[in-house]
N, C-alpha and C. Protein backbone atom coordinates (compact mmCIF):
# COMPACT_ATOMS: atom_id res chain seq x y z
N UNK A 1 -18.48 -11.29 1.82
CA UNK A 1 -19.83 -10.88 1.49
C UNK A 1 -19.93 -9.39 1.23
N UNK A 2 -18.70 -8.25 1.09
CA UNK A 2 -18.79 -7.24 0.80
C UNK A 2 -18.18 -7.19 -0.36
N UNK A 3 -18.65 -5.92 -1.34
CA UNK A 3 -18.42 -5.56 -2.49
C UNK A 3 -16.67 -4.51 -2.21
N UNK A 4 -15.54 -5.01 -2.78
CA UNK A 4 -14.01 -4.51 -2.31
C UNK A 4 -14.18 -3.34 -3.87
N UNK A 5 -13.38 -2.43 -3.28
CA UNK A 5 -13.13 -1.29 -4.35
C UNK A 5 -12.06 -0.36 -3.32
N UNK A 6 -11.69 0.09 -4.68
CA UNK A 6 -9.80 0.55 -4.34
C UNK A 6 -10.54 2.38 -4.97
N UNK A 7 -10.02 3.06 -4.26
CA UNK A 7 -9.84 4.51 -4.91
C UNK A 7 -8.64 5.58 -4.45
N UNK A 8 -8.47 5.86 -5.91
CA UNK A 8 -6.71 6.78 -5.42
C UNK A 8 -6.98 8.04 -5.11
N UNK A 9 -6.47 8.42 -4.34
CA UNK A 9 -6.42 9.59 -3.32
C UNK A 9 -5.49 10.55 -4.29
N UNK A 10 -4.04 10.14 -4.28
CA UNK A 10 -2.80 11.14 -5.11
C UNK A 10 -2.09 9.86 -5.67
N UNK A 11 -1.05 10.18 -6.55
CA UNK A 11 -0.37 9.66 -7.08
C UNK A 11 0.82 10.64 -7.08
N UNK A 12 2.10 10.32 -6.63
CA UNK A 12 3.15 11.70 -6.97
C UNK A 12 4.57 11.17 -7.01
N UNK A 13 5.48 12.06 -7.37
CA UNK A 13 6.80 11.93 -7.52
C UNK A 13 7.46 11.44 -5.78
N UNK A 14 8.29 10.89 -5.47
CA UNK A 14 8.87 11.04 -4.03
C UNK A 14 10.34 10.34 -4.43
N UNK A 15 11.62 10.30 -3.89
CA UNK A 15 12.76 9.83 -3.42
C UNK A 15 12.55 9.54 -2.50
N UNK A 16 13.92 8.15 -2.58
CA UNK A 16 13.93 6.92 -2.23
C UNK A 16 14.54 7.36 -0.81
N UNK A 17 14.08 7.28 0.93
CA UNK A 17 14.92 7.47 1.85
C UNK A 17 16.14 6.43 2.24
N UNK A 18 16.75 6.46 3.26
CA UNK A 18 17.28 5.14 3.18
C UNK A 18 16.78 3.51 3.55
N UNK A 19 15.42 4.20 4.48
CA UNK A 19 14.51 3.11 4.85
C UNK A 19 13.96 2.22 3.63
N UNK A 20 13.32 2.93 2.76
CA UNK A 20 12.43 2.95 1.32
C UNK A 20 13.70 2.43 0.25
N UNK A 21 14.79 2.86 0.37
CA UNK A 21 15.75 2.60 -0.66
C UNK A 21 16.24 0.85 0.05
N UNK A 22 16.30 0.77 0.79
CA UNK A 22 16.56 -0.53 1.80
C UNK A 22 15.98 -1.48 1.22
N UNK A 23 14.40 -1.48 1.33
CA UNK A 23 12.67 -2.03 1.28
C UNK A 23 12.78 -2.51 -0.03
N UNK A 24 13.37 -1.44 -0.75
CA UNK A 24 13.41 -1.96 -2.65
C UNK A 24 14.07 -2.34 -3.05
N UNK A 25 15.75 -1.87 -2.66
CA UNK A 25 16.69 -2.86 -3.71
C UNK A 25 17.20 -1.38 -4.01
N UNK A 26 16.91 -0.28 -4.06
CA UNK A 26 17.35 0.90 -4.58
C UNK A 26 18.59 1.60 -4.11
N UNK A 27 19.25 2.74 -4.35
CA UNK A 27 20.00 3.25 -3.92
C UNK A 27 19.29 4.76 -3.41
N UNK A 28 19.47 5.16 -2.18
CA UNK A 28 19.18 6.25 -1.36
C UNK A 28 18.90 7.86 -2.66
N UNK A 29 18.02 7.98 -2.85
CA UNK A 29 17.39 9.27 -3.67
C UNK A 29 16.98 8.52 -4.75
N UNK A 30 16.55 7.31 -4.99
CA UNK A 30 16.49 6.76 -6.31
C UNK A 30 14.82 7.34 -6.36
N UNK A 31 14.31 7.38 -7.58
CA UNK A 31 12.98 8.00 -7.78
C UNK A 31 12.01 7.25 -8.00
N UNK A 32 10.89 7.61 -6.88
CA UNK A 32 9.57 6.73 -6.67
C UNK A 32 8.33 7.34 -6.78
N UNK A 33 7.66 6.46 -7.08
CA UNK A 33 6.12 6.35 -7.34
C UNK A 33 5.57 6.61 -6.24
N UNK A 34 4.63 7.25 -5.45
CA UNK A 34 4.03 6.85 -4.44
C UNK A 34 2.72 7.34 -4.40
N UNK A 35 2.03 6.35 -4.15
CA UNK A 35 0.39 6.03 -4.67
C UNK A 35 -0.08 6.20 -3.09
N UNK A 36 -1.07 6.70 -2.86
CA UNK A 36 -2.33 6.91 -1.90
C UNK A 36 -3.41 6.42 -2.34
N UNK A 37 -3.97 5.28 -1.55
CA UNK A 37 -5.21 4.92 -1.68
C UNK A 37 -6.26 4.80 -0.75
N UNK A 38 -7.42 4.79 -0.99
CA UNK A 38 -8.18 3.88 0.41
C UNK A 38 -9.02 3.34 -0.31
N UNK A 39 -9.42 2.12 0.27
CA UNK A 39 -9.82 0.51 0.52
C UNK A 39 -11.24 0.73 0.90
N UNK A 40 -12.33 0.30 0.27
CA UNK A 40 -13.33 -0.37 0.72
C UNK A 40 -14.45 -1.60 1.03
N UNK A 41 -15.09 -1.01 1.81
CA UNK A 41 -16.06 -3.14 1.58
C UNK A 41 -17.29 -2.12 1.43
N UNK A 42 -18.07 -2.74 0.82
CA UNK A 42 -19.15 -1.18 0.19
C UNK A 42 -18.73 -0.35 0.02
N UNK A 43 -19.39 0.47 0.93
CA UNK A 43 -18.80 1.78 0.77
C UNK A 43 -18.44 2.42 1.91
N UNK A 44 -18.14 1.51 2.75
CA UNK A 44 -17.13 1.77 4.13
C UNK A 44 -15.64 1.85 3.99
N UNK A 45 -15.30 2.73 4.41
CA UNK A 45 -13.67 2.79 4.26
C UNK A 45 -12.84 1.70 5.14
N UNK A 46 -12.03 1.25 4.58
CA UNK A 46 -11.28 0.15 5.55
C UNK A 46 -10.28 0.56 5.84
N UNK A 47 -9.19 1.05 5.02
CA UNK A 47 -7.93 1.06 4.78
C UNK A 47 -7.24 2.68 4.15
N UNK A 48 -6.50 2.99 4.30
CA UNK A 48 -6.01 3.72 3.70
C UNK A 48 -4.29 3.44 3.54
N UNK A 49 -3.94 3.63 2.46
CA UNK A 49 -2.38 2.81 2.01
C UNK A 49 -1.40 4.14 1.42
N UNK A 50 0.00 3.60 1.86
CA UNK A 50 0.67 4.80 0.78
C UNK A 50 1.74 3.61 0.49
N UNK A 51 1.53 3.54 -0.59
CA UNK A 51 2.56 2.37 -1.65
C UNK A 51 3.64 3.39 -2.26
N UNK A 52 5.27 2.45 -2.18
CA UNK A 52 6.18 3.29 -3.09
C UNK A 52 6.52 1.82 -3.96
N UNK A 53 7.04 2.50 -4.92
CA UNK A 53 7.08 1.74 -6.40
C UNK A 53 8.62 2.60 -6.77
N UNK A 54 9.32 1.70 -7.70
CA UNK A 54 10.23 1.80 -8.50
C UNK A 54 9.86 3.14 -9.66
N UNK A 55 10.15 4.07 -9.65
CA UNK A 55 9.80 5.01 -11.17
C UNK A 55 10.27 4.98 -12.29
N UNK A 56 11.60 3.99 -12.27
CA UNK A 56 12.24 3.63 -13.12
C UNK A 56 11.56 2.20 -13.66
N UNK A 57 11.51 1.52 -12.58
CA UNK A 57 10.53 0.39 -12.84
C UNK A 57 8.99 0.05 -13.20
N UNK A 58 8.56 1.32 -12.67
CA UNK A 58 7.02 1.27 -12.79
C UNK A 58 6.98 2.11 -13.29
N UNK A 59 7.24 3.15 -15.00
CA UNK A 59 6.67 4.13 -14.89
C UNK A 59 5.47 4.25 -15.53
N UNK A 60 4.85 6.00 -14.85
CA UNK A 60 3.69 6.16 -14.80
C UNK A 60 2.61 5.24 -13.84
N UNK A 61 3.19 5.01 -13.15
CA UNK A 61 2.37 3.64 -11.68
C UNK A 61 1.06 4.14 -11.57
N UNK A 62 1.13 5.76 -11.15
CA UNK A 62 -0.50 6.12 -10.63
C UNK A 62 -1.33 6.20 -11.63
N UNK A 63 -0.81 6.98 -12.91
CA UNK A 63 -2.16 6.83 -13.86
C UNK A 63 -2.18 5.28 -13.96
N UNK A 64 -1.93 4.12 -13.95
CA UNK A 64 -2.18 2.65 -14.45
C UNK A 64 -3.21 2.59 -12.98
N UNK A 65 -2.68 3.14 -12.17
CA UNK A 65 -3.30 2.14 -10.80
C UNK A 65 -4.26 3.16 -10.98
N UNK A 66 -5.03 4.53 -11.22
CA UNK A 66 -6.44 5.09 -11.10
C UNK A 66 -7.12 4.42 -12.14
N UNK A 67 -6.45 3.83 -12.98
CA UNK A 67 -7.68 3.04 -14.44
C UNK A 67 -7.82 1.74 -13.88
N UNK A 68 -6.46 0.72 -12.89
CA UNK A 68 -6.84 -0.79 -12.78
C UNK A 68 -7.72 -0.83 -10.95
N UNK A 69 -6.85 0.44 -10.20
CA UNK A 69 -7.24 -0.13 -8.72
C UNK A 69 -7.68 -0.89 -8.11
N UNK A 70 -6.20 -1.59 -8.29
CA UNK A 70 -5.54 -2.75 -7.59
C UNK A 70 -4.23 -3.08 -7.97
N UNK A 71 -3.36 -3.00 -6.97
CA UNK A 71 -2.36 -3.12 -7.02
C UNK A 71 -1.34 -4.63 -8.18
N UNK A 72 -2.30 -5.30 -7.98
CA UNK A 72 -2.01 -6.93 -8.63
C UNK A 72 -2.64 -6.39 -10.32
N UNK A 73 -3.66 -6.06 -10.37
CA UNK A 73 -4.13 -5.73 -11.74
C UNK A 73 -2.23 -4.46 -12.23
N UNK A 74 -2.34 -3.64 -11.18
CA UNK A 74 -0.90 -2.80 -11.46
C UNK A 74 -0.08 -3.39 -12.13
N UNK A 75 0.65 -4.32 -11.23
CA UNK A 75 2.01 -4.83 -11.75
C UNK A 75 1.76 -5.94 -12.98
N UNK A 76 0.60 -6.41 -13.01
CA UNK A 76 0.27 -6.89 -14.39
C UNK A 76 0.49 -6.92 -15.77
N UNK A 77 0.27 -5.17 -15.54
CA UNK A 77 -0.04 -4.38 -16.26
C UNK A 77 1.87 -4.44 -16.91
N UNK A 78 2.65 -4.28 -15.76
CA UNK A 78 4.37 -4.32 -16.14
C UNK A 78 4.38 -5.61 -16.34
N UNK A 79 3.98 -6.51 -16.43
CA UNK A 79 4.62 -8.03 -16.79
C UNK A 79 4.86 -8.82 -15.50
N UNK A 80 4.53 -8.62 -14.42
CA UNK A 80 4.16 -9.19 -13.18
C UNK A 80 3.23 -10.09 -13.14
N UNK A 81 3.26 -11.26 -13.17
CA UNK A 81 2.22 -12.21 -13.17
C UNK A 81 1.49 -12.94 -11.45
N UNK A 82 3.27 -12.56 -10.88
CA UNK A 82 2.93 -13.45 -9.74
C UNK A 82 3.58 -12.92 -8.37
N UNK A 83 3.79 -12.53 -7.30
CA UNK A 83 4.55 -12.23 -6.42
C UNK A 83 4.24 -12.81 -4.86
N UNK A 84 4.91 -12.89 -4.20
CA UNK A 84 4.91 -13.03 -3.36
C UNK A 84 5.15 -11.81 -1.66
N UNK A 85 4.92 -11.70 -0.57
CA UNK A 85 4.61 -11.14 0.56
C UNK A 85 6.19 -11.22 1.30
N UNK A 86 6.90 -10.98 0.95
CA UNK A 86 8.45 -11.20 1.82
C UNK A 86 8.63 -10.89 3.61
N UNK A 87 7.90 -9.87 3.73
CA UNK A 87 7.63 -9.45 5.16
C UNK A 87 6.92 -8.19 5.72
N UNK A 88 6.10 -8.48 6.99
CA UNK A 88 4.96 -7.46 7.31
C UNK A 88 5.18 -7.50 8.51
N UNK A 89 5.02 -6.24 9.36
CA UNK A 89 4.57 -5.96 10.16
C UNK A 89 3.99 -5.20 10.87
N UNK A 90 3.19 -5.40 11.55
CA UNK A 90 1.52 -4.82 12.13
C UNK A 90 1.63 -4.17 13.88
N UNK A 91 1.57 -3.14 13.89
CA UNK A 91 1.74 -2.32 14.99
C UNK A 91 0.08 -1.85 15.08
N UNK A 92 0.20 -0.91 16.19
CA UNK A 92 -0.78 -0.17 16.38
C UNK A 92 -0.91 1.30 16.45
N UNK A 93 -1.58 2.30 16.33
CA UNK A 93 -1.37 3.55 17.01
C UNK A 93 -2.22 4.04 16.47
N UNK A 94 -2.57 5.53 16.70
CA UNK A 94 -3.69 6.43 17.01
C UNK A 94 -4.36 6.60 15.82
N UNK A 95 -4.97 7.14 14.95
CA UNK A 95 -5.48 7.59 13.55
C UNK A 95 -4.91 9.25 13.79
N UNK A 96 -3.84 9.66 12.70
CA UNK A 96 -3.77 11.08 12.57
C UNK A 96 -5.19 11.82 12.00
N UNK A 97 -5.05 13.06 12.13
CA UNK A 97 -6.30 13.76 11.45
C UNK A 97 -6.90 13.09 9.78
N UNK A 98 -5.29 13.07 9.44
CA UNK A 98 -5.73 13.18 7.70
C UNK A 98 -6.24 11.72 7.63
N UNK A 99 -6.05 10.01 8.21
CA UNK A 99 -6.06 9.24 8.07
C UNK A 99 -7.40 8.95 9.02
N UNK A 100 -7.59 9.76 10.08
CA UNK A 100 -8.92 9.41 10.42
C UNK A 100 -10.16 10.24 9.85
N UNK A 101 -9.87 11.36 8.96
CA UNK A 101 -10.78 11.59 8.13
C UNK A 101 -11.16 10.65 6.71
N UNK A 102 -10.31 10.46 6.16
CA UNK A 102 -10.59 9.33 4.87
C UNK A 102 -11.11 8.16 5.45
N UNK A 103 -10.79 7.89 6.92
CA UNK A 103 -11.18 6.35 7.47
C UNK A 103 -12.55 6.55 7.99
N UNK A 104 -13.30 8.02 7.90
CA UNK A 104 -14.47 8.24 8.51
C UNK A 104 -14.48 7.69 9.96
N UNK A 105 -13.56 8.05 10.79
CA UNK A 105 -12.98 7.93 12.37
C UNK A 105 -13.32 9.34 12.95
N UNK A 106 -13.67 9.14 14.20
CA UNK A 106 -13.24 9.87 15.29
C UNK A 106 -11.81 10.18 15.49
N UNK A 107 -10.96 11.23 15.75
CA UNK A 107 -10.24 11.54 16.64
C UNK A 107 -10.25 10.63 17.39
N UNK A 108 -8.12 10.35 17.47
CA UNK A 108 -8.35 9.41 18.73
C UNK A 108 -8.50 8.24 18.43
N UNK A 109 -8.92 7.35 17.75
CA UNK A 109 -9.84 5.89 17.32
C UNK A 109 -8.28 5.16 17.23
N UNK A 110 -8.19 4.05 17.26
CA UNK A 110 -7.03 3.12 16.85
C UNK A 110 -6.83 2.96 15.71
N UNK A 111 -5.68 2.64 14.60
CA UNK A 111 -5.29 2.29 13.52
C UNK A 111 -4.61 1.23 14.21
N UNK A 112 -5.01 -0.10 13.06
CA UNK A 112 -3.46 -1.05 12.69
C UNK A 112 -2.54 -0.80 11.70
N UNK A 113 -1.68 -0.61 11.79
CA UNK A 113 -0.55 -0.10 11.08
C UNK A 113 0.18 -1.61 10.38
N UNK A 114 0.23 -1.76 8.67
CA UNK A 114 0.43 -2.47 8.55
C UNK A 114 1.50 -2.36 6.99
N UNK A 115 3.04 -2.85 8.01
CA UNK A 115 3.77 -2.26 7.19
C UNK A 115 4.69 -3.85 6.44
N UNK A 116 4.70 -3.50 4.72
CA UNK A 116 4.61 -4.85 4.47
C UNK A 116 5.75 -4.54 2.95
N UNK A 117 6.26 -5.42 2.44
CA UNK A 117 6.93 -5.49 1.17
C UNK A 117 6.69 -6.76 0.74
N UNK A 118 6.83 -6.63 -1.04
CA UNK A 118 5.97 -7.43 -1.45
C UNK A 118 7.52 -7.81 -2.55
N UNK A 119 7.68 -9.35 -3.36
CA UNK A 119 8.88 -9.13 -4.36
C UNK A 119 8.37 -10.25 -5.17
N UNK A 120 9.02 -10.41 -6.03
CA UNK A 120 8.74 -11.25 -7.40
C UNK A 120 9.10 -12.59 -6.93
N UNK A 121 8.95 -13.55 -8.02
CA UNK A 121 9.49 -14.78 -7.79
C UNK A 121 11.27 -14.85 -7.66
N UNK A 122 11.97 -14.06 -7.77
CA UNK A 122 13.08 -14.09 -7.84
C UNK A 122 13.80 -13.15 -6.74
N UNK A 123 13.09 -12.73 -5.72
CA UNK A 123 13.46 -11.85 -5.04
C UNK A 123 13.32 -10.78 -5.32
N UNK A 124 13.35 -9.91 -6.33
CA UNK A 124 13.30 -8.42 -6.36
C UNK A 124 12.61 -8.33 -6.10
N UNK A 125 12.47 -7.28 -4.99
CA UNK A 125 11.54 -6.08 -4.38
C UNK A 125 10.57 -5.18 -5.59
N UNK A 126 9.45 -5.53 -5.00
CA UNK A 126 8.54 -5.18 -6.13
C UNK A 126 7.71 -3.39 -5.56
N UNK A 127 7.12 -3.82 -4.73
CA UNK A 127 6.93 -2.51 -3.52
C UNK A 127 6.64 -2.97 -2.54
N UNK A 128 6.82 -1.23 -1.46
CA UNK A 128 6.81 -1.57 -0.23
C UNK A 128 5.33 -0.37 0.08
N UNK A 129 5.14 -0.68 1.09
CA UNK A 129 3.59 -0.03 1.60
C UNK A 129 3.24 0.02 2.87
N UNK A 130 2.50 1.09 3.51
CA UNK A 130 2.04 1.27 4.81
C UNK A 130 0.72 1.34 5.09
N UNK A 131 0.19 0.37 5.65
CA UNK A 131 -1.79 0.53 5.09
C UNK A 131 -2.05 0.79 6.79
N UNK A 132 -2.60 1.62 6.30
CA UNK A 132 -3.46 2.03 8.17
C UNK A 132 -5.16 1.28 7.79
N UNK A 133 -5.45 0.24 9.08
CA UNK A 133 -6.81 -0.04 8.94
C UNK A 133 -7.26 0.29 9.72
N UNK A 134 -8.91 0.71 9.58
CA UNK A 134 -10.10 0.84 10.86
C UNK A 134 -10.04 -0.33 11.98
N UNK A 135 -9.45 -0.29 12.89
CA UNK A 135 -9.07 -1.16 13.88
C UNK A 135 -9.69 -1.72 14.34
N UNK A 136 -11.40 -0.84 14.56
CA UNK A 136 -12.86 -1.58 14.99
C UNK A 136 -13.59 -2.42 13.82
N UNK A 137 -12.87 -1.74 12.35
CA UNK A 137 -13.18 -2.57 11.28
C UNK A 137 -13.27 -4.15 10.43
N UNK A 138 -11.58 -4.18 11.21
CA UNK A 138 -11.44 -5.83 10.67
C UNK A 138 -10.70 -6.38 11.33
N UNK A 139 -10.24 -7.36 11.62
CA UNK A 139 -9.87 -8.35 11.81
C UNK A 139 -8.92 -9.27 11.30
N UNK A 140 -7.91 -9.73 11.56
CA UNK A 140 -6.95 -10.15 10.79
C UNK A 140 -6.38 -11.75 11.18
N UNK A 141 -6.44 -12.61 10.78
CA UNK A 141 -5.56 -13.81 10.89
C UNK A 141 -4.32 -14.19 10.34
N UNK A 142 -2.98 -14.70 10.70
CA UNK A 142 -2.30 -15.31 10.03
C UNK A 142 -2.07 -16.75 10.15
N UNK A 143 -1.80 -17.25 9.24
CA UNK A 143 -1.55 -18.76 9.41
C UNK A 143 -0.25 -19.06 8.77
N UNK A 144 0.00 -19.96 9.18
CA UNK A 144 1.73 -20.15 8.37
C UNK A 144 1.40 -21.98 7.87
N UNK A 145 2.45 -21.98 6.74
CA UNK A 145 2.15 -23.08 6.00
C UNK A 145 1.83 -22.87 4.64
């Protein structure tokens, strides 16, 4: 029942660590995309995300994702029709300054930390991403099946 809208924060150059090079399929310094966003339902902030992308694979990722914002409209855009969620996982911890200011938080407040990679029908690693949510904000279910 809320109105969802995506807005990009930065878009910038970054290399691949070995964590990030792992996540993708890449080799360690390979060159990435990495998009900043935050998430809303109105005009409440939900989310704030930092997505890395292939630069070889995606290029130009951030200008596509400030004209489509949304990640699925994104990879579209490359010939991505369909993907799938390979693996996530959801921790907790504090809101830093910079993430509890965009989240319109208090100091202090909880984040869910929700760290996830996403790949094609064929396995390749499409991107990987770290979304901090307003913890008092939402709510989350999984179901399997």
């Amino acid at each position: 029942g809320h109105e969802p809208r995506g807005q990009l924060i930065e878009a910038s150059s970054d290399l691949a660590n070995r964590e990030l090079a792992r996540d993708l399929g890449l080799k360690t310094g390979a060159p990435l995309i990495r998009i900043e966003a935050v998430r809303f339902a109105d005009r409440t902030p939900i989310c704030v995300s930092t997505t890395w992308l292939s630069a070889e694979r995606f290029p130009d990722a951030g200008s596509v994702f400030a004209d489509v914002r949304s990640m699925t409209k994104l990879l579209a855009h490359y010939g991505v029709r369909d993907y799938r969620r390979s693996s996530t996982r959801i921790t907790a911890a504090i809101a830093d300054a910079t993430d509890a200011a965009r989240l319109d938080l208090p100091l202090g407040r909880p984040v869910l930390v929700v760290d996830s990679t996403d790949v094609d029908l064929t396995d390749q690693p499409l991107v990987t991403k770290r979304s901090r949510f307003a913890a008092e904000r939402v709510e989350f279910l999984v179901e399997n099946g």
